[in-house]
Protein backbone atom coordinates (compact mmCIF):
# COMPACT_ATOMS: atom_id res chain seq x y z
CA UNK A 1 -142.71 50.80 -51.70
CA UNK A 2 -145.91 50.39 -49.59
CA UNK A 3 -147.90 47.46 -48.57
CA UNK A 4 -151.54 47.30 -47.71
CA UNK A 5 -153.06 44.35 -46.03
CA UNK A 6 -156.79 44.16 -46.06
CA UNK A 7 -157.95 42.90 -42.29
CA UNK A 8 -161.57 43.12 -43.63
CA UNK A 9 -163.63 44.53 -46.38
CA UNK A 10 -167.42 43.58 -45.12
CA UNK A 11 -169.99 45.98 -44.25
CA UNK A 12 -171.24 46.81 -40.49
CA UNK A 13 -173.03 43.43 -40.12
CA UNK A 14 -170.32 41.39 -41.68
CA UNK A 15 -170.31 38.39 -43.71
CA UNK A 16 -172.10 35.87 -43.23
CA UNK A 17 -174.91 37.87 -41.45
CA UNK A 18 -176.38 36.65 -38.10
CA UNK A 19 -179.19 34.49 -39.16
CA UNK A 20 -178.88 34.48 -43.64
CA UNK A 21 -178.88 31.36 -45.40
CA UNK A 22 -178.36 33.51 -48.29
CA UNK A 23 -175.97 31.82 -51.15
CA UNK A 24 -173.16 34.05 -50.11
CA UNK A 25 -173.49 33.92 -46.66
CA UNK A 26 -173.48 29.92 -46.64
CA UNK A 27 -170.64 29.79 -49.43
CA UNK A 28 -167.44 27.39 -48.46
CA UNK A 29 -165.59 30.15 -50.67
CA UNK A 30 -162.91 32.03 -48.24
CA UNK A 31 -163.31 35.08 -49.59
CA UNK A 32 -167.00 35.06 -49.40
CA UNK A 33 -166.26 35.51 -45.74
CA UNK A 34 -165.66 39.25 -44.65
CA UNK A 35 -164.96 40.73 -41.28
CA UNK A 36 -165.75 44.64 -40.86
CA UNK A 37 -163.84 47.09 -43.05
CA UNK A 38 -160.35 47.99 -41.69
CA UNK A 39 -156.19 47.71 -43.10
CA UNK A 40 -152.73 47.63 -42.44
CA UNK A 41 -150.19 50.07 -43.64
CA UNK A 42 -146.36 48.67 -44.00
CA UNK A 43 -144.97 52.32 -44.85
CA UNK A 44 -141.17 53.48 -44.40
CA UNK A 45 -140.75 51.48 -41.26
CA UNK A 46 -144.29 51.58 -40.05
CA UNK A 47 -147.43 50.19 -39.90
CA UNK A 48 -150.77 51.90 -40.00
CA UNK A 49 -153.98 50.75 -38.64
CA UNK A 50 -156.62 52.46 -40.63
CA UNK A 51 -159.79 51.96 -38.77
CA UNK A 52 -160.44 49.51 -35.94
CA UNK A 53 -163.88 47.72 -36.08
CA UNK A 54 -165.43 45.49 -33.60
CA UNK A 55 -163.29 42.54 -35.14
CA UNK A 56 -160.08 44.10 -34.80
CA UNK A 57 -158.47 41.62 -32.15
CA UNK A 58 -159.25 38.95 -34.60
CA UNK A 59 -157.66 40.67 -37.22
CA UNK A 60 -154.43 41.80 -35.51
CA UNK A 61 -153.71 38.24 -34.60
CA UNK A 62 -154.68 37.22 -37.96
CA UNK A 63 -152.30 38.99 -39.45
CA UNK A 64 -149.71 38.52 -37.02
CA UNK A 65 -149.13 42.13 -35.43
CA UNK A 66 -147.48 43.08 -33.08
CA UNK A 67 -146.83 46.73 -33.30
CA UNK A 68 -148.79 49.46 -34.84
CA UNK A 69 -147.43 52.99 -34.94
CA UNK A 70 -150.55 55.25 -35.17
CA UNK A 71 -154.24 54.59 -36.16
CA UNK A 72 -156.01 56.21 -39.10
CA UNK A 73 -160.03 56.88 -38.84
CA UNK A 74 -162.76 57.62 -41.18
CA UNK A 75 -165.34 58.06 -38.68
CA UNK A 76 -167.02 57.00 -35.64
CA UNK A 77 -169.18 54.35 -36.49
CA UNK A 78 -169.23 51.34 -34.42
CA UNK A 79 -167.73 49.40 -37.29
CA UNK A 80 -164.95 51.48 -37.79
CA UNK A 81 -163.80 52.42 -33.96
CA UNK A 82 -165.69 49.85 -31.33
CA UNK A 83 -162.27 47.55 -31.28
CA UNK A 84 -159.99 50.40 -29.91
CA UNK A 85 -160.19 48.92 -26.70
CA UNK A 86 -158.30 46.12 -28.15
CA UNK A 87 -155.45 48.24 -29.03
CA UNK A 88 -154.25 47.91 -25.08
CA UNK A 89 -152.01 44.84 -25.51
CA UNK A 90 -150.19 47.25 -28.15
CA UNK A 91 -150.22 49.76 -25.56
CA UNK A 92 -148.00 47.67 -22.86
CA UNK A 93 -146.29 45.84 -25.28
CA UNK A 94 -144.89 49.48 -26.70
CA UNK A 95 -145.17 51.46 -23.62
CA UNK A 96 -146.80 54.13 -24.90
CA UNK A 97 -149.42 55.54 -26.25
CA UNK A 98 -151.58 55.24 -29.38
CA UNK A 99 -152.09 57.93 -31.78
CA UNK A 100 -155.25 58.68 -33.12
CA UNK A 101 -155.68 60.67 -36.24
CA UNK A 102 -158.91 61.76 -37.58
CA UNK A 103 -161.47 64.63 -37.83
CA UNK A 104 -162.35 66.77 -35.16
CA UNK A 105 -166.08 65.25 -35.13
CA UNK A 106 -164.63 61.83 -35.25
CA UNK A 107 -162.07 62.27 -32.13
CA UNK A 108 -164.85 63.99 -30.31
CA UNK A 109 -166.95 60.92 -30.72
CA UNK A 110 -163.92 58.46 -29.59
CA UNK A 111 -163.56 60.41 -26.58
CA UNK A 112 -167.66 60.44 -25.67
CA UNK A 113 -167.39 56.20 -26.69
CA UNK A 114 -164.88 55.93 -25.06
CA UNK A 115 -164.85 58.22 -21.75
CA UNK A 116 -163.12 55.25 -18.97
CA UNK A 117 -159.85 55.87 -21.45
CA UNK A 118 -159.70 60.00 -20.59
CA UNK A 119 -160.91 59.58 -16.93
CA UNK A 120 -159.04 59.85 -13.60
CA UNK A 121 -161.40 57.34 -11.98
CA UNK A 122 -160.32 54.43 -14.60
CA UNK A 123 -156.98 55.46 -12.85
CA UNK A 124 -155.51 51.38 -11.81
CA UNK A 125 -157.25 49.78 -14.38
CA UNK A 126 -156.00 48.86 -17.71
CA UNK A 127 -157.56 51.02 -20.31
CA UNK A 128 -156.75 51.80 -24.05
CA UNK A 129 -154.09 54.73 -23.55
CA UNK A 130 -155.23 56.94 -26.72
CA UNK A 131 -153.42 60.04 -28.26
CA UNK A 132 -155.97 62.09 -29.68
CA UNK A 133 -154.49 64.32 -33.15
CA UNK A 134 -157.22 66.32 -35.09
CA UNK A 135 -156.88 66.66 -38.69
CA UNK A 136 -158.27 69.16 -41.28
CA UNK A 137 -159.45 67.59 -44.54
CA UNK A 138 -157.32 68.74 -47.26
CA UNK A 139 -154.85 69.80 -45.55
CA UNK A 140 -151.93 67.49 -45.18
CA UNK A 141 -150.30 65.95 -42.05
CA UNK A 142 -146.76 64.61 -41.47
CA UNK A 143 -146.83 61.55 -39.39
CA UNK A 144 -143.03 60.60 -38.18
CA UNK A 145 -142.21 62.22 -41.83
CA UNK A 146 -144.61 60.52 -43.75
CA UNK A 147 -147.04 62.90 -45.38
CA UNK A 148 -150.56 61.99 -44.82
CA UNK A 149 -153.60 63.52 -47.34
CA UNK A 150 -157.13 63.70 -45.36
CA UNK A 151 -160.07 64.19 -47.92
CA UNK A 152 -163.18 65.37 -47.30
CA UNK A 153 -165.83 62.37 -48.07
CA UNK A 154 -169.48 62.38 -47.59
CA UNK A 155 -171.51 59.15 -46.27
CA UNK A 156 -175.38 59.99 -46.74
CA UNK A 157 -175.42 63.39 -43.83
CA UNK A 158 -172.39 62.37 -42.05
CA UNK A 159 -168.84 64.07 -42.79
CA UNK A 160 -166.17 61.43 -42.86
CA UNK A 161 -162.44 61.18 -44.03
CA UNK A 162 -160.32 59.28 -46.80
CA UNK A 163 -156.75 59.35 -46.81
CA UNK A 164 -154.14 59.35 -49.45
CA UNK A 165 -150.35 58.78 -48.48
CA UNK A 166 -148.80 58.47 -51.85
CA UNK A 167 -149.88 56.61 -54.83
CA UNK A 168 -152.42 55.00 -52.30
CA UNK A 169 -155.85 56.33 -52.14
CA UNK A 170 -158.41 55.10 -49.37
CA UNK A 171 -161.60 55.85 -49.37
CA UNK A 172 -164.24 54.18 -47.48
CA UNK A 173 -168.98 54.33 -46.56
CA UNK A 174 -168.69 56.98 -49.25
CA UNK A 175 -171.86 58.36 -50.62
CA UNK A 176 -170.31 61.07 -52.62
CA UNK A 177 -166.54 62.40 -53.15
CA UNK A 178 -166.62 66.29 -53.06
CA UNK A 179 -164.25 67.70 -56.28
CA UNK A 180 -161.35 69.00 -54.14
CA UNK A 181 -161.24 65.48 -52.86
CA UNK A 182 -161.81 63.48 -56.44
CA UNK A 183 -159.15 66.02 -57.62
CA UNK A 184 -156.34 64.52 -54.88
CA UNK A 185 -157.17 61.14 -56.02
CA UNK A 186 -156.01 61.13 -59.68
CA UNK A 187 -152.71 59.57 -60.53
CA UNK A 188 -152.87 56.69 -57.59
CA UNK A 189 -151.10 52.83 -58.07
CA UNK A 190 -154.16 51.73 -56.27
CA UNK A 191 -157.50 52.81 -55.20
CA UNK A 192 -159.90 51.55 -52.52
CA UNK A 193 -163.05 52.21 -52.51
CA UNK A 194 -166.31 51.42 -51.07
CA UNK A 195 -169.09 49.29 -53.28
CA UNK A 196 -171.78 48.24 -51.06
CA UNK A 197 -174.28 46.09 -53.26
CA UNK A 198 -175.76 45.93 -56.74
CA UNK A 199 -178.29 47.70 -55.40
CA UNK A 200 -178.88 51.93 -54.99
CA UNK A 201 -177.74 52.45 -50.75
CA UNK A 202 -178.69 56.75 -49.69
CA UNK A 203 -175.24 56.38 -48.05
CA UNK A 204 -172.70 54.28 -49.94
CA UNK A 205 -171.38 53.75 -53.60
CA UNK A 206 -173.53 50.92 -55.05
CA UNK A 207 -171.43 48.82 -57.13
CA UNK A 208 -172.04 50.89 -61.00
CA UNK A 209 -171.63 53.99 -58.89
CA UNK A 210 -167.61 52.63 -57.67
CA UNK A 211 -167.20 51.76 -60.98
CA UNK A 212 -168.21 55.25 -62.10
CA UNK A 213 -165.56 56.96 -59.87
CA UNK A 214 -162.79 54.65 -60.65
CA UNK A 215 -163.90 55.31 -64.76
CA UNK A 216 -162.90 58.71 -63.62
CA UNK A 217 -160.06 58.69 -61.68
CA UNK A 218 -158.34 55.80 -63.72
CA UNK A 219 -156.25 54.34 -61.13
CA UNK A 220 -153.87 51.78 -62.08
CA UNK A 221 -155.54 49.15 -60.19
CA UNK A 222 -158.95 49.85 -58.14
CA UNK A 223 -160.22 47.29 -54.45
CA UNK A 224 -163.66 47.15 -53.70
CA UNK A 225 -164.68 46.77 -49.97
CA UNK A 226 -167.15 47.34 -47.31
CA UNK A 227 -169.61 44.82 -49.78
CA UNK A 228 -172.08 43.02 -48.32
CA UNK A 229 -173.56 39.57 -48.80
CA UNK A 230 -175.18 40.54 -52.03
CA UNK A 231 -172.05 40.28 -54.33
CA UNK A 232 -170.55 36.33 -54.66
CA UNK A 233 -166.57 37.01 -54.40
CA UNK A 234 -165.94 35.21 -57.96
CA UNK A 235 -169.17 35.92 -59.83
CA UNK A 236 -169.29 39.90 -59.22
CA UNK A 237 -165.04 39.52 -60.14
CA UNK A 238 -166.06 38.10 -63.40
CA UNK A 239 -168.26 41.05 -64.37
CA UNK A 240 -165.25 43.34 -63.10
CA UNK A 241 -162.88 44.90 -66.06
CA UNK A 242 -159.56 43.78 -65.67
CA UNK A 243 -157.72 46.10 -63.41
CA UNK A 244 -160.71 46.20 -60.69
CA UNK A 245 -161.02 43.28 -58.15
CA UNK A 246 -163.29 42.46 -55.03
CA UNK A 247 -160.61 43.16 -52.24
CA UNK A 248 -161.11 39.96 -49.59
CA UNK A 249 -159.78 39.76 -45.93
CA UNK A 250 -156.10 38.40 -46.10
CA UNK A 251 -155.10 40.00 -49.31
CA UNK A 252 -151.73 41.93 -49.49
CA UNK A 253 -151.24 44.62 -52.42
CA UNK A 254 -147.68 46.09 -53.03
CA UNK A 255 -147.74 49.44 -53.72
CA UNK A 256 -145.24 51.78 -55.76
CA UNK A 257 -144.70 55.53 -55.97
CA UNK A 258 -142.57 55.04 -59.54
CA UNK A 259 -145.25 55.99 -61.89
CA UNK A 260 -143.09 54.25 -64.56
CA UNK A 261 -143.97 50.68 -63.25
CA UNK A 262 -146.22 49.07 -65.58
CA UNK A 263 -149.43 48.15 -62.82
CA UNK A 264 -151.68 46.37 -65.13
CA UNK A 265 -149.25 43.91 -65.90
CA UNK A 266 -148.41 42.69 -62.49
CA UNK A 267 -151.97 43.19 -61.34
CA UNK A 268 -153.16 40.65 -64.12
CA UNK A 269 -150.68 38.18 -63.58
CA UNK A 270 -150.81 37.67 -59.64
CA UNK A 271 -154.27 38.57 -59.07
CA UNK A 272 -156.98 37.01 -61.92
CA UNK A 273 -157.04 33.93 -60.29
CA UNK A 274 -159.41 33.23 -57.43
CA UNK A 275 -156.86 30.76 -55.89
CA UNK A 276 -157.70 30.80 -52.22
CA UNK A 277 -154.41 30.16 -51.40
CA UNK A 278 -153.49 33.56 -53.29
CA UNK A 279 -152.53 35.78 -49.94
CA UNK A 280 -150.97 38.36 -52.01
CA UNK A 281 -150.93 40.61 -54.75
């Protein structure tokens, strides 16, 4: 059993957005409020950051962490990696270091962002200590034993990374999902998966094109993040079929390998309500 906690599922700008008096961006609905796009793992004794976006201290004490055993990344963008700095409490708290795993491209971007953490001269001063571990999409990766799927994803030009570790698949600022990748995503409890707006985006899923994939891949149950303040949290979930759902910041999903588990069933029962109280799933 797995469980994924959702520290944020807004875009790069967040919700509200500096400055919008927009409907959704002035709603008292909790789940109309979204940091930037990142989650926590609870896997076979650990816990998995997978990306770590500007809000990240927020979201760590949020959510009540106080230990992370390695950090996932899709990519480089300042919404997915500017809060690594905030990983140094972990650091001393642990005494160690944190490991980083992501594409070549993406590592060699943390390490030009974030040049004081690699350098002799930050020597004295307290700096994210970062272990950086290059991995191939496609190929899989054993992290303390737990087998780790990287999958090639595109986002408009760029080259970024989902993962899949078991029945969980997590894809994120997708544009397009090559076939090797879409083919290593069939059979999953849950899906995540980027939906940006109603709205055609050059590099992310609009909203029919998410629900196009997860037509495909028929997951058992299917989270949209990274949405911005175009889609209302309980008005886009009423035009939703029944096993897809707006993810929101806060909410827990259980996750099982047994493929015998009827899904659909527990997903319904927990989740249709828009409750705000409703922390998990």
């Amino acid at each position: 059993m797995m469980q994924l906690t959702f520290l944020g599922t807004g875009t790069s700008m967040g919700v509200p957005v500096i400055g919008c008096r927009c409907a959704v961006c002035t709603s008292p609905h909790p789940h109309n409020r979204r940091l930037r796009t990142s989650a926590l793992l609870k896997v076979a004794g650990k816990q998995l950051l997978i990306d770590a976006g500007p809000d990240l201290r927020q979201q760590l004490l949020a959510a009540q962490v106080d230990r992370l055993d390695a950090v996932l990344l899709t990519h480089a963008h300042a919404d997915h990696v500017a809060g690594l700095d905030d990983l140094r409490p972990l650091n001393m708290a642990q005494r160690s270091v944190m490991p980083l795993y992501g594409s070549a491209q993406t590592l060699a971007d943390v390490r030009a962002r974030f040049d004081y953490a690699f350098s002799d001269s930050s020597a004295g001063s307290t700096r994210p200590q970062l272990e950086l571990n290059a991995v191939q999409p496609g190929t899989p990766f054993l992290l303390d034993g737990l087998e780790v799927l990287p999958l090639a994803i595109e986002h408009g030009t760029w080259a970024i990374t989902g993962f899949r570790i078991g029945r969980l698949g997590y894809v994120t600022d997708a544009s397009a999902i090559p076939l090797a990748s879409l083919d290593s995503l069939y059979g999953l409890d849950v899906l995540v998966l980027n939906a940006l707006r109603a709205a055609p985006h050059p590099t992310h899923f609009s909203l029919e094109q998410a629900l196009g994939v997860i037509a495909q891949l028929q997951p058992e149950r299917a989270l949209l993040v990274h949405t911005t303040h175009d889609l209302e949290y309980a008005a886009t979930n009423a035009l939703l079929p029944e096993h897809v759902r707006l993810a929101y910041d806060g909410l827990t999903l259980d996750i099982t390998d047994d493929p015998s588990v009827n899904q659909e069933v527990r997903y319904k029962s927990a989740s249709r309500s828009d409750n705000c109280d409703n922390q998990h799933v």
